[in-house]
N, C-alpha and C. Protein backbone atom coordinates (compact mmCIF):
# COMPACT_ATOMS: atom_id res chain seq x y z
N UNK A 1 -12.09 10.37 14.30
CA UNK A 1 -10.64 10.47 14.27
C UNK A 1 -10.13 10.43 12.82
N UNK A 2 -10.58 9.31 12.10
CA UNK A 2 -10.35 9.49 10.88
C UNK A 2 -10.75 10.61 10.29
N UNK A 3 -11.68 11.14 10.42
CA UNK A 3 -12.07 12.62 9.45
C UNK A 3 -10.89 13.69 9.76
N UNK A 4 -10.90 13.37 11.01
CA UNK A 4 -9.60 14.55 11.59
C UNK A 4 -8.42 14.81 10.81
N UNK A 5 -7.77 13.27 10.34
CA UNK A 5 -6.55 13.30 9.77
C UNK A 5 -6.70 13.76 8.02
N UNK A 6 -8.21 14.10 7.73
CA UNK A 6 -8.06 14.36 6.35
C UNK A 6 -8.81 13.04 5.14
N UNK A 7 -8.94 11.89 6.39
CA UNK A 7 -9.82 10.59 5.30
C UNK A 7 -11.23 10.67 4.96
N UNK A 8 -11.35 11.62 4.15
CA UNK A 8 -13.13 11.35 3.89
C UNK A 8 -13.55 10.15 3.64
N UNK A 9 -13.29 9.27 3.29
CA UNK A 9 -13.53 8.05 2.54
C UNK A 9 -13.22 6.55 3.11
N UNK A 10 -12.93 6.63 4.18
CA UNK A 10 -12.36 6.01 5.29
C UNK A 10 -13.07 5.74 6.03
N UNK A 11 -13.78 4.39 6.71
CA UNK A 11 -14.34 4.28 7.60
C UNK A 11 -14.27 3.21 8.39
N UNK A 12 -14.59 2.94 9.97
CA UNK A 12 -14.51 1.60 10.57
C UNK A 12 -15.40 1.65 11.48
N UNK A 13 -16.76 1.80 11.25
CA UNK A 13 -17.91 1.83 12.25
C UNK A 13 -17.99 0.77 13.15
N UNK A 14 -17.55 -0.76 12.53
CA UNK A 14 -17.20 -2.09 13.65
C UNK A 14 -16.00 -2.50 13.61
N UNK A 15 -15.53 -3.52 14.26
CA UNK A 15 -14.12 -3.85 13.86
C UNK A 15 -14.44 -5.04 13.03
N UNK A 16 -13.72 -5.28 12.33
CA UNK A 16 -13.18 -5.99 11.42
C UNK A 16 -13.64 -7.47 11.47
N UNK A 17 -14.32 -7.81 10.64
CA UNK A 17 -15.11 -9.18 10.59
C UNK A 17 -16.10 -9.49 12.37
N UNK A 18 -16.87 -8.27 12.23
CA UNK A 18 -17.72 -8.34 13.32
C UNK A 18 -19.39 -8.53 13.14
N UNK A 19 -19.94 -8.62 11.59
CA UNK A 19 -20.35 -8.37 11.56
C UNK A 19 -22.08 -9.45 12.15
N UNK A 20 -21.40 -10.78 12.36
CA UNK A 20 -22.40 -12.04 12.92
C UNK A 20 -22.79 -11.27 14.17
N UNK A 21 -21.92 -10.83 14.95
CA UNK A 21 -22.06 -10.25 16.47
C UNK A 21 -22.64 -9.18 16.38
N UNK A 22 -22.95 -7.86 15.53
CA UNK A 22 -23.60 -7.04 15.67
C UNK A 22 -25.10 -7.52 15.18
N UNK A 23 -25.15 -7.89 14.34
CA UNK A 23 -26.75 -8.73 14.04
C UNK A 23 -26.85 -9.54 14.32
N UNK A 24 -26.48 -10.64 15.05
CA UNK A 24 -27.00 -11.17 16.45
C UNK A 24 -27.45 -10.41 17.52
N UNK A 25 -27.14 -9.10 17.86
CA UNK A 25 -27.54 -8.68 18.95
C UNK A 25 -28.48 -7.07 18.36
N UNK A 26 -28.72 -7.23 16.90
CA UNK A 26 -29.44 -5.93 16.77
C UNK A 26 -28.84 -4.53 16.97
N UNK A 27 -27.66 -4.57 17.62
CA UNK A 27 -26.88 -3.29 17.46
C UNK A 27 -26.76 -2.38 16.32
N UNK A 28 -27.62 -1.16 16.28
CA UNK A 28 -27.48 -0.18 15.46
C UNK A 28 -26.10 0.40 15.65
N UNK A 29 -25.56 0.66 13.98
CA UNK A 29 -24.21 1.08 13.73
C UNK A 29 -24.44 2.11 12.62
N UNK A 30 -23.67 3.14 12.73
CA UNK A 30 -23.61 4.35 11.45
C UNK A 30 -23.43 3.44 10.39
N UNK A 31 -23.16 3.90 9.20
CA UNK A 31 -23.03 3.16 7.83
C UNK A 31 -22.57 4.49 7.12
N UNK A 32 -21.92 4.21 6.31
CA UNK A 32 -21.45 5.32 5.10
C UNK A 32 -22.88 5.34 3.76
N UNK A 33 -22.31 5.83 2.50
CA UNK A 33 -23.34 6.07 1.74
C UNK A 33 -23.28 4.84 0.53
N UNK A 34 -24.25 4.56 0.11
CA UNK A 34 -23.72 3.38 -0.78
C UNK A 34 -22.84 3.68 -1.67
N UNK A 35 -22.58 4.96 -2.42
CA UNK A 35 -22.03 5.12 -3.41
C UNK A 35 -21.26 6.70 -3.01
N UNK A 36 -19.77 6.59 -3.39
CA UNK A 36 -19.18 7.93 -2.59
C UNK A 36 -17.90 8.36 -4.18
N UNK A 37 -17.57 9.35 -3.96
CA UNK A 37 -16.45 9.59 -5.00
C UNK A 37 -16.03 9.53 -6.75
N UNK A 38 -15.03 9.50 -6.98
CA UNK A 38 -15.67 9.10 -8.52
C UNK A 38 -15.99 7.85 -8.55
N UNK A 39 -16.05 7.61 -10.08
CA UNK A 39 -16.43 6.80 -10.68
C UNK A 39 -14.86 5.89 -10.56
N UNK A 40 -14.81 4.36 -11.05
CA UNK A 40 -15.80 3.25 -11.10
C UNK A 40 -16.14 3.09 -9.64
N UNK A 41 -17.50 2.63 -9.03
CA UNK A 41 -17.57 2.41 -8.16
C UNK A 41 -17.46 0.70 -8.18
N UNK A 42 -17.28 0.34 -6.63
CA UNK A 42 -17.26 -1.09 -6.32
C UNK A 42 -18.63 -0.98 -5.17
N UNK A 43 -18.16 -2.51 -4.83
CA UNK A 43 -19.71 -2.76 -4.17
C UNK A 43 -18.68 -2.68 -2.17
N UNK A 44 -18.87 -1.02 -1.92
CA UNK A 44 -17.97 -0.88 -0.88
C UNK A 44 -18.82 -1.71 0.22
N UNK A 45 -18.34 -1.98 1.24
CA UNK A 45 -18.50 -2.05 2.48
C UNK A 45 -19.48 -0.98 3.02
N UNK A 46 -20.75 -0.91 4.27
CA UNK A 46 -21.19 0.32 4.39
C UNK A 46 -20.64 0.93 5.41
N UNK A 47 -19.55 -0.50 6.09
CA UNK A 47 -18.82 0.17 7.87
C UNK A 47 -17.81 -0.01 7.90
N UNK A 48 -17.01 -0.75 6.71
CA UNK A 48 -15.34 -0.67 6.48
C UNK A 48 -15.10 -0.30 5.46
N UNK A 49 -14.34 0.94 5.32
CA UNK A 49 -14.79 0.89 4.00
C UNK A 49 -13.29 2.31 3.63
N UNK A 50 -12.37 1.88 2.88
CA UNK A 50 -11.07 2.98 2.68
C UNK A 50 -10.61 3.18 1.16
N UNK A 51 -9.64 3.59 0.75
CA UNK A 51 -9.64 4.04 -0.99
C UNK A 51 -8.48 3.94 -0.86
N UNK A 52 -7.62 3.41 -2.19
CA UNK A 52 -5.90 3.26 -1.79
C UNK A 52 -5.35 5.03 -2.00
N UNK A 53 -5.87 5.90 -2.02
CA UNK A 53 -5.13 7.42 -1.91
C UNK A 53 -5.13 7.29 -0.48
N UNK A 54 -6.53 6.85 0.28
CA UNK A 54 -6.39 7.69 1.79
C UNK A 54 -5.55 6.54 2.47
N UNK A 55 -5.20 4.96 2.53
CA UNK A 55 -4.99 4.44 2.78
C UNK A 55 -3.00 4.84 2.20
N UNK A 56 -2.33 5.23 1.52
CA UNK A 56 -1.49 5.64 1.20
C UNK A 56 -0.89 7.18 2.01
N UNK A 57 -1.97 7.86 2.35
CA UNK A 57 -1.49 8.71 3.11
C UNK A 57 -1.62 8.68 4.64
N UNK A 58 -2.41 7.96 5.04
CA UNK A 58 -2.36 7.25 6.33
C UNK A 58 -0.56 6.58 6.39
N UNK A 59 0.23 5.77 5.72
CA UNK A 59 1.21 4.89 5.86
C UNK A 59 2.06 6.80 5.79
N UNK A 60 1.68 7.52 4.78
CA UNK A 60 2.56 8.84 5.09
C UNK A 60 2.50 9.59 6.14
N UNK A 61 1.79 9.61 6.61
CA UNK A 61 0.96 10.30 8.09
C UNK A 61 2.25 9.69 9.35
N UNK A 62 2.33 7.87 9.15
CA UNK A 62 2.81 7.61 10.34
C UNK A 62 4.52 7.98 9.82
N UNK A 63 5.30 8.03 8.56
CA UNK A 63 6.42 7.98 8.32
C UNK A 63 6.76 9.71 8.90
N UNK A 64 6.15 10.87 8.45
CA UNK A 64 5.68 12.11 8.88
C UNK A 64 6.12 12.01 10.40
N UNK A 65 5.20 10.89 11.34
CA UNK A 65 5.05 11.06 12.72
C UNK A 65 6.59 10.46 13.10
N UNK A 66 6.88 9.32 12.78
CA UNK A 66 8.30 8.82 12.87
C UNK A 66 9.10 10.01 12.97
N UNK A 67 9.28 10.38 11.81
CA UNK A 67 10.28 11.79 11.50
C UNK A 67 10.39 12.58 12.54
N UNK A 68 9.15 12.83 13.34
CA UNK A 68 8.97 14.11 14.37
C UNK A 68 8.42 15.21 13.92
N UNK A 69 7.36 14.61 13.20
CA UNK A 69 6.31 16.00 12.53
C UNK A 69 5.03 15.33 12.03
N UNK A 70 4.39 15.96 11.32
CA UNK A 70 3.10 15.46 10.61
C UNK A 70 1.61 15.79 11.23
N UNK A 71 0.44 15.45 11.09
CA UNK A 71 -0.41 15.97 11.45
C UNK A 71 -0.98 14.66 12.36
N UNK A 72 -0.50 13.55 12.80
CA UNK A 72 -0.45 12.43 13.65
C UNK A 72 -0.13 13.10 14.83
N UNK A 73 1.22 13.75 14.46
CA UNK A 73 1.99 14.06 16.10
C UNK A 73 0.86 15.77 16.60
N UNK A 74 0.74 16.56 15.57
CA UNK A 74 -0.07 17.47 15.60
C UNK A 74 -1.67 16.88 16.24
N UNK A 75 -1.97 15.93 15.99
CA UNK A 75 -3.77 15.89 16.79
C UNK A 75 -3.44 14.91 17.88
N UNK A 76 -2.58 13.78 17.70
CA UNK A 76 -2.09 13.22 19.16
C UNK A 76 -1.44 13.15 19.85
N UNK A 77 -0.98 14.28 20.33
CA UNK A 77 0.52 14.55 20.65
C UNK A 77 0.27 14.16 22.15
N UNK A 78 -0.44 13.48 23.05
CA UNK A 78 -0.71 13.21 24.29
C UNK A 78 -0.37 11.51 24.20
N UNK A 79 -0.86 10.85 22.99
CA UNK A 79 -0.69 9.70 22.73
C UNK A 79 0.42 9.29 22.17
N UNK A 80 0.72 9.83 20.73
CA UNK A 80 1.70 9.44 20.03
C UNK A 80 3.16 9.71 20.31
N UNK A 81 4.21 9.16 19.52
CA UNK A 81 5.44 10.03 19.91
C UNK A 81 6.07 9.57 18.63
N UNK A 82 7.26 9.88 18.16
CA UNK A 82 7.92 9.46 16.76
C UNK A 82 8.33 7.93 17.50
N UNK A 83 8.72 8.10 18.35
CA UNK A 83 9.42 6.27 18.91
C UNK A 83 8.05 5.23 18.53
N UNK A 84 6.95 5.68 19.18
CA UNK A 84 5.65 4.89 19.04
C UNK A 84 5.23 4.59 17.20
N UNK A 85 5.01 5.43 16.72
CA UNK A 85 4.85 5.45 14.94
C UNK A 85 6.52 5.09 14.47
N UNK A 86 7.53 5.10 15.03
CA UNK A 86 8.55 3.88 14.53
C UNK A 86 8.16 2.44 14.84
N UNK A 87 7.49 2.13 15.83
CA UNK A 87 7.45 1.04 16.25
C UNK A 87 6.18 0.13 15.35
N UNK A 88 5.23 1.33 14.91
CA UNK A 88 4.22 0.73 13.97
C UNK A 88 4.45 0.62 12.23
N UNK A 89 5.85 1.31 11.90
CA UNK A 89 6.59 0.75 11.06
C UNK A 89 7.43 -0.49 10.76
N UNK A 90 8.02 -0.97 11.87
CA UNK A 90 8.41 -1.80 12.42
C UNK A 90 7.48 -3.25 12.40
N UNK A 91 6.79 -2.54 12.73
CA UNK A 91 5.91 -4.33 12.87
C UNK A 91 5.05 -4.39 11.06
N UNK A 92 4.87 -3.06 10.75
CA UNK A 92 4.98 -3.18 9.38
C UNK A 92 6.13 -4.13 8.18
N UNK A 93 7.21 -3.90 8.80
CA UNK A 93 8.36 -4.22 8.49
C UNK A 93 8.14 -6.18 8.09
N UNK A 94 7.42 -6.37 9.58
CA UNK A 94 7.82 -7.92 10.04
C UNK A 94 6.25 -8.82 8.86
N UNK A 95 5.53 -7.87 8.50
CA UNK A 95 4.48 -8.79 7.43
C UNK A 95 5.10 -10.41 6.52
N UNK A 96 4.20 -11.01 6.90
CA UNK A 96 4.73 -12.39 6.54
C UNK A 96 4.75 -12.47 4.98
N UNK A 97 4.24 -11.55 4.53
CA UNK A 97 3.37 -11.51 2.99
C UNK A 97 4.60 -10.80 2.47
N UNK A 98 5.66 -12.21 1.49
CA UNK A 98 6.52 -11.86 1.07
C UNK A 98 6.24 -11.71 -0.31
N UNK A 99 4.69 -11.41 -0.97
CA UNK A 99 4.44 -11.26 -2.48
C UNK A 99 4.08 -10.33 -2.86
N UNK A 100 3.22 -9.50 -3.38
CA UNK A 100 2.94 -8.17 -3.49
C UNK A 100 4.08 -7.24 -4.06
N UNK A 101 3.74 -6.49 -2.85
CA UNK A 101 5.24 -5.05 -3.11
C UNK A 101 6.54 -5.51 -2.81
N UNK A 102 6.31 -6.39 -1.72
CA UNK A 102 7.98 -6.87 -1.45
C UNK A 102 8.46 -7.89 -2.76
N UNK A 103 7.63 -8.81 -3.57
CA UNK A 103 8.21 -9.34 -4.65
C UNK A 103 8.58 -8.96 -5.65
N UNK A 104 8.26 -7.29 -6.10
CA UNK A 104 8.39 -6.49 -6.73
C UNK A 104 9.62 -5.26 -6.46
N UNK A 105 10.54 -5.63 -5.39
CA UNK A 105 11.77 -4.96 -5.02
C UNK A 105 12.70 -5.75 -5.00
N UNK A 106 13.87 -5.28 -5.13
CA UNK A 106 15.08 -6.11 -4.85
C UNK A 106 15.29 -6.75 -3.60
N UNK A 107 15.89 -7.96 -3.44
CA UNK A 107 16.23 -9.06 -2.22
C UNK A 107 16.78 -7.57 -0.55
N UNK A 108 16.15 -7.50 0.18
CA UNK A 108 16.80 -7.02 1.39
C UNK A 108 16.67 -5.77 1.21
N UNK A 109 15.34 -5.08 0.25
CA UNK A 109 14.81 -3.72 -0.14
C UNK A 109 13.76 -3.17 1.68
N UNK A 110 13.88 -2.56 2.13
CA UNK A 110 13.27 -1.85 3.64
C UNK A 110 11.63 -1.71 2.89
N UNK A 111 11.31 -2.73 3.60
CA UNK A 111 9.49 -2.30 2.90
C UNK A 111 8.53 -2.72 4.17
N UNK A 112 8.04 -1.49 4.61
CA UNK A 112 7.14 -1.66 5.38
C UNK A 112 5.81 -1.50 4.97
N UNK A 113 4.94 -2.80 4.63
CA UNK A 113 3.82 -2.75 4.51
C UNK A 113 2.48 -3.79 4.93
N UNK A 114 1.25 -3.33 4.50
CA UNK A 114 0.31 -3.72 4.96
C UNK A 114 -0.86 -5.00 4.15
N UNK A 115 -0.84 -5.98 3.60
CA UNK A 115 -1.65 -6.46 2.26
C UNK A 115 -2.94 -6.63 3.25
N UNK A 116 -4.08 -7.34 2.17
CA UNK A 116 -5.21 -7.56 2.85
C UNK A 116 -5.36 -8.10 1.11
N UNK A 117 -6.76 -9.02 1.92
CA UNK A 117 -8.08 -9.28 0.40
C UNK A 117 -9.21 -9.71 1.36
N UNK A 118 -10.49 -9.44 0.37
CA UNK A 118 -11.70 -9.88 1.03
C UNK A 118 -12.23 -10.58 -0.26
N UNK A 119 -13.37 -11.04 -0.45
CA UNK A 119 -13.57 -11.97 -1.71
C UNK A 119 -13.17 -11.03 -2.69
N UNK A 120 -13.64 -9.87 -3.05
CA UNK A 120 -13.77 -9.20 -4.56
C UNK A 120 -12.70 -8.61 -4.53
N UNK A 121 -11.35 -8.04 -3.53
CA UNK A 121 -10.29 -7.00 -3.55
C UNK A 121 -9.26 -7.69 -3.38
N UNK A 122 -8.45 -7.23 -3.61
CA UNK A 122 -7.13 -7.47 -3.18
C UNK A 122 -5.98 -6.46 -3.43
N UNK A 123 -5.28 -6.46 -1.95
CA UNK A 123 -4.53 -5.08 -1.97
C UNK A 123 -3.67 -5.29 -1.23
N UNK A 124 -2.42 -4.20 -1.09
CA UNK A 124 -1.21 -4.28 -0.58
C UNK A 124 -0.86 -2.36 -0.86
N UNK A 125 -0.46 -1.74 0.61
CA UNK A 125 -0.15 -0.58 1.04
C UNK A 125 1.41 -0.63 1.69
N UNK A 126 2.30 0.18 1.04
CA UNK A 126 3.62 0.06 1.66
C UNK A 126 4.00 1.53 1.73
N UNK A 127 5.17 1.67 2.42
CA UNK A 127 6.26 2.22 2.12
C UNK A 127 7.56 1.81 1.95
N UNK A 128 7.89 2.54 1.14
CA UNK A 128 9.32 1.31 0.14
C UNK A 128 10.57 2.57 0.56
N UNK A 129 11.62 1.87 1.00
CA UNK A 129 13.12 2.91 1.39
C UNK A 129 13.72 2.52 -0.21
N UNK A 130 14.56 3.25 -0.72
CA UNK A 130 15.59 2.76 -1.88
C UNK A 130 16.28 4.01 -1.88
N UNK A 131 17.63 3.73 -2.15
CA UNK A 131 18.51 4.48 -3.06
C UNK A 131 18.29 5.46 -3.75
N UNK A 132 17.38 5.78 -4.62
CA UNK A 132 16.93 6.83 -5.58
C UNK A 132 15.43 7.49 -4.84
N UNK A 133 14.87 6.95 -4.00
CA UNK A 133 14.04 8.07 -2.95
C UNK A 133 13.06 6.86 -2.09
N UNK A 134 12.25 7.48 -1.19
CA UNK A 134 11.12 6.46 -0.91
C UNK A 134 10.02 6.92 -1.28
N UNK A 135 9.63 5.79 -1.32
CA UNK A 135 7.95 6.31 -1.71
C UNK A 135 6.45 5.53 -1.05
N UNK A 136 5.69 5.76 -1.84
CA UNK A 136 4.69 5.15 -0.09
C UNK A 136 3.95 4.62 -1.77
N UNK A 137 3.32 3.09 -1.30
CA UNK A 137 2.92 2.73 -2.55
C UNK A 137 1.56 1.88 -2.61
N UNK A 138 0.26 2.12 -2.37
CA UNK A 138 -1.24 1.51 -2.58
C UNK A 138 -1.96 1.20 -3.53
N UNK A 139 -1.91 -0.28 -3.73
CA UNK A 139 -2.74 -0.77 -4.97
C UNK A 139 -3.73 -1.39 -4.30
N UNK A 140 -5.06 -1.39 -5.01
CA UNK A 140 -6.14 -2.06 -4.50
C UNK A 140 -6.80 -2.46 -6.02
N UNK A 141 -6.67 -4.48 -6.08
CA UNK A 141 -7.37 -4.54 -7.12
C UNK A 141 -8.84 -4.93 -7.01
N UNK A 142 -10.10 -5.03 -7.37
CA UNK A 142 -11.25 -5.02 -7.67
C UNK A 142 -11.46 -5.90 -8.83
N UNK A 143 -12.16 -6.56 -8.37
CA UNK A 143 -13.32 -7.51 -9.97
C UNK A 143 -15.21 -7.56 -8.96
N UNK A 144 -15.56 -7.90 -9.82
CA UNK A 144 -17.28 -7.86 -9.68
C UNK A 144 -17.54 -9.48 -8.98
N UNK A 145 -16.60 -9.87 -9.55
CA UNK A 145 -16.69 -11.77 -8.50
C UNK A 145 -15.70 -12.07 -7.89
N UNK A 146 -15.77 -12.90 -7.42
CA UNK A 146 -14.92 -13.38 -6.18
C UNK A 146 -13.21 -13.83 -6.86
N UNK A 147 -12.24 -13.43 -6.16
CA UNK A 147 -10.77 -13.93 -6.42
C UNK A 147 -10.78 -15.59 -5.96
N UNK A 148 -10.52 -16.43 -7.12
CA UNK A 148 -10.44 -17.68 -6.45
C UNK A 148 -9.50 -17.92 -5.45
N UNK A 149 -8.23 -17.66 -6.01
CA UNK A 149 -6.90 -17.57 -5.21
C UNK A 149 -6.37 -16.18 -5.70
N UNK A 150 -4.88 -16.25 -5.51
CA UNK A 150 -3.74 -14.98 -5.61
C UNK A 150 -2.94 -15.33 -6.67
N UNK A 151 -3.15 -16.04 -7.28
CA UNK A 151 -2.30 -16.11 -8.19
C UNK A 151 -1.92 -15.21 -9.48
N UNK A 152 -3.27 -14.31 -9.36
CA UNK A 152 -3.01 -13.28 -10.73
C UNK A 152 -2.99 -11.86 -9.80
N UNK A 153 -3.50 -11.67 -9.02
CA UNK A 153 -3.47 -10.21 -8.06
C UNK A 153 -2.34 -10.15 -7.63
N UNK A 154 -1.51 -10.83 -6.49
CA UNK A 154 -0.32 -11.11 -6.19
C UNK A 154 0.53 -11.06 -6.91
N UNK A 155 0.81 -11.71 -7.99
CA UNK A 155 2.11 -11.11 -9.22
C UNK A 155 2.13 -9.54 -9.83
N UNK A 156 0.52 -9.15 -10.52
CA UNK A 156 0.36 -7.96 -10.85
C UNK A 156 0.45 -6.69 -9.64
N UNK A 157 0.56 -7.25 -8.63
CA UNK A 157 0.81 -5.80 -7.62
C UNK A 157 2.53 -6.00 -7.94
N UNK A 158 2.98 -7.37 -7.42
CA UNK A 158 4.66 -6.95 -7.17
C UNK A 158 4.73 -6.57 -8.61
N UNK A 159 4.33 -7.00 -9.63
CA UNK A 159 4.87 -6.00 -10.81
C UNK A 159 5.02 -4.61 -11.44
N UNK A 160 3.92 -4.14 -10.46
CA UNK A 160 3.28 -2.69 -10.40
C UNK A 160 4.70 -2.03 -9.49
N UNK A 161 4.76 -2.70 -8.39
CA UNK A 161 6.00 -2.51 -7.46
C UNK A 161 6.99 -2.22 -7.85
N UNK A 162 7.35 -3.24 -8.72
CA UNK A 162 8.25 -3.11 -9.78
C UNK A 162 8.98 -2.18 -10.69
N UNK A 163 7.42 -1.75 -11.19
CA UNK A 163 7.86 -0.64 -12.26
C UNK A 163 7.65 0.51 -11.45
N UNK A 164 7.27 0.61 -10.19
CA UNK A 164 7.83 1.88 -9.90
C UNK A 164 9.35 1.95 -9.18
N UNK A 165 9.72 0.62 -8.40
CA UNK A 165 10.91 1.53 -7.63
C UNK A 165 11.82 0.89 -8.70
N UNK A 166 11.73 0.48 -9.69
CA UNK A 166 12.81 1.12 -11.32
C UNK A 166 12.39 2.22 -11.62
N UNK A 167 11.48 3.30 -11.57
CA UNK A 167 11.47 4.73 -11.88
C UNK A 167 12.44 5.36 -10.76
N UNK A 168 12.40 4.78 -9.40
CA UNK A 168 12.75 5.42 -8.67
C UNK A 168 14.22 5.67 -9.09
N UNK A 169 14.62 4.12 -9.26
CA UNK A 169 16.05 3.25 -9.23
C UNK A 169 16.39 2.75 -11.02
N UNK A 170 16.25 3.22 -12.19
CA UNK A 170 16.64 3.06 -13.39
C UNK A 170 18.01 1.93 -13.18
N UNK A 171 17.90 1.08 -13.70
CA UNK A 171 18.75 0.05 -14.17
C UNK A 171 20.24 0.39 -15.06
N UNK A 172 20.91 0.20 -14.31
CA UNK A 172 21.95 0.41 -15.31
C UNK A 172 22.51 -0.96 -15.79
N UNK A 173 22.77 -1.41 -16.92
CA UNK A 173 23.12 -2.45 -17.22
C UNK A 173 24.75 -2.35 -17.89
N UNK A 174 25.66 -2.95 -17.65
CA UNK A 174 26.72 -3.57 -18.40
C UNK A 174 26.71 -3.49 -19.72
N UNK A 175 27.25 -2.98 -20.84
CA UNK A 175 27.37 -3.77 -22.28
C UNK A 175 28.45 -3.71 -22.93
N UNK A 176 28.85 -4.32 -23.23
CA UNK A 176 30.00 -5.17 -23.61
C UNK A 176 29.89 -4.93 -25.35
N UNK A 177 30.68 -3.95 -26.18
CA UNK A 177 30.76 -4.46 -27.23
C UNK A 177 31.66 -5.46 -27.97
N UNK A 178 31.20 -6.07 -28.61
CA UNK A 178 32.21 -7.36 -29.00
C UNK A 178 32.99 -6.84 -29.90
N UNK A 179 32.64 -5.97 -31.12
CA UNK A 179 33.42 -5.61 -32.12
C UNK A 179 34.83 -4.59 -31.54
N UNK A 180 34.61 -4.00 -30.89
CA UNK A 180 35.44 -3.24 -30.23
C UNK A 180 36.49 -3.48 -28.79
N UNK A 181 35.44 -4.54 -28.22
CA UNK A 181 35.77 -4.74 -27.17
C UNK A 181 35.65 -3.71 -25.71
N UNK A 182 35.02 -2.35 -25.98
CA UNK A 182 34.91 -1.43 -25.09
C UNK A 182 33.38 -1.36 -24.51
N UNK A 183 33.82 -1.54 -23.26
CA UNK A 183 32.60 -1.27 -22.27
C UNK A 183 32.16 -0.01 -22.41
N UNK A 184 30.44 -0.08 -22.27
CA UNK A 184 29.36 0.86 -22.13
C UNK A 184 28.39 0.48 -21.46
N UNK A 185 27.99 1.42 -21.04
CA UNK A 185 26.30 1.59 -20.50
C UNK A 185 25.35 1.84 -20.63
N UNK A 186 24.27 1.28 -20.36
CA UNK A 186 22.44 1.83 -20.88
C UNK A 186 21.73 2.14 -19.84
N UNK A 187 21.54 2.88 -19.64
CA UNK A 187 20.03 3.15 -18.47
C UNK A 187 18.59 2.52 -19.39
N UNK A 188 18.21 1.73 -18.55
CA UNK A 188 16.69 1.27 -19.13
C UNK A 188 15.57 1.62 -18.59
N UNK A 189 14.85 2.25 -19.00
CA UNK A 189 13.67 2.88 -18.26
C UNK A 189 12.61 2.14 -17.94
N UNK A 190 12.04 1.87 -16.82
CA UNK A 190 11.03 1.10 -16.61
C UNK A 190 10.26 0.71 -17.02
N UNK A 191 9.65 1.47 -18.42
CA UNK A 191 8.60 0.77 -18.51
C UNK A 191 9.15 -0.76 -20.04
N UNK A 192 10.36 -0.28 -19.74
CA UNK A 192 10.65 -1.86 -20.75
C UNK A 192 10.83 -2.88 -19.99
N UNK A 193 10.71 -2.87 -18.58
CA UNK A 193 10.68 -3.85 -17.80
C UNK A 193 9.57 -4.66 -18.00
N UNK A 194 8.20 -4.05 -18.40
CA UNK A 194 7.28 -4.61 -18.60
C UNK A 194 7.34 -5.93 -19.07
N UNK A 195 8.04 -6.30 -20.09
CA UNK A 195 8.01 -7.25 -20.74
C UNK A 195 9.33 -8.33 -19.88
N UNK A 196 9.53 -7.83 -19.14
CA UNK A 196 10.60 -9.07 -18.41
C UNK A 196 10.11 -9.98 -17.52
């Protein structure tokens, strides 16, 4: 199914933290290849295993199906319906994980998304509504050892967040000259946010 929609790189041969129960019982399972795509590689998974492009167009796939189009409603059109892929936005919507992408938007910004971490990753997949456009947004960070906690992944995604929906949404700020007394304006471009 996944190949169908276009994910080469995508895979879920078991479900998700299954893996005591399949080698307990010797169950042979497909596996992917150890090493797939460009470069840098990580130390993937051989039966879960996704990339934040395909994982980004998957969250576009269902916004597509919402709409009443896309290649979701095109291969499942027996299953799916736009009401059904609203409803899996929706519970997107309700993620308890108020750090990431959602800490990186303004208070009461429409963000439907997905986070996850396993020891070495940590990631967060959205789609973000705003004013100046939406956009669908997948970071996945990687180190070679284990994340103790969230304390440095978690800030650097919502910051990443950040500096994009200010590309989306440029800042206009107030300025006040004193010598004159006449109001003006600056647009500030995102990437001087950096330093805020």
């Amino acid at each position: 199914m996944l190949k169908r929609l276009g994910l080469e790189h995508t895979y879920q041969y078991t479900p998700y933290q299954s893996d005591q129960f399949v080698l307990n019982r010797s169950i042979r399972i497909k596996v992917g290849p150890p090493r797939e795509g460009a470069r840098p590689y990580t130390a993937a998974d051989p039966q879960l295993r996704t990339t934040p492009s395909e994982m980004g167009t998957l969250f576009a796939l269902i916004v597509q199906c919402n709409q009443g189009g896309g290649k979701l409603l095109e291969l499942f059109a027996d299953q799916l319906t736009p009401e059904r892929c609203g409803e899996m936005i929706d519970r997107l919507r309700h993620n308890a994980d108020q750090g990431r992408i959602v800490a990186g938007t303004p208070p009461g910004t429409d963000v439907a998304h997905k986070s996850g971490w396993i020891d070495d990753m940590q990631a967060d997949v959205g789609v973000v509504h705003s004013p100046g456009g939406d956009f669908v947004l997948a970071v996945f960070l990687y180190q070679t050892q284990t994340f103790r906690d969230s304390s440095i992944p978690t800030p650097a995604i919502g910051q990443l967040a950040r500096l994009v929906y200010t590309s989306y949404n440029p800042l206009v700020l107030r300025v006040l000259s004193k010598s004159e007394g006449v109001e003006g304006f600056a647009l500030h471009h995102p990437l001087s946010l950096l330093a805020a």
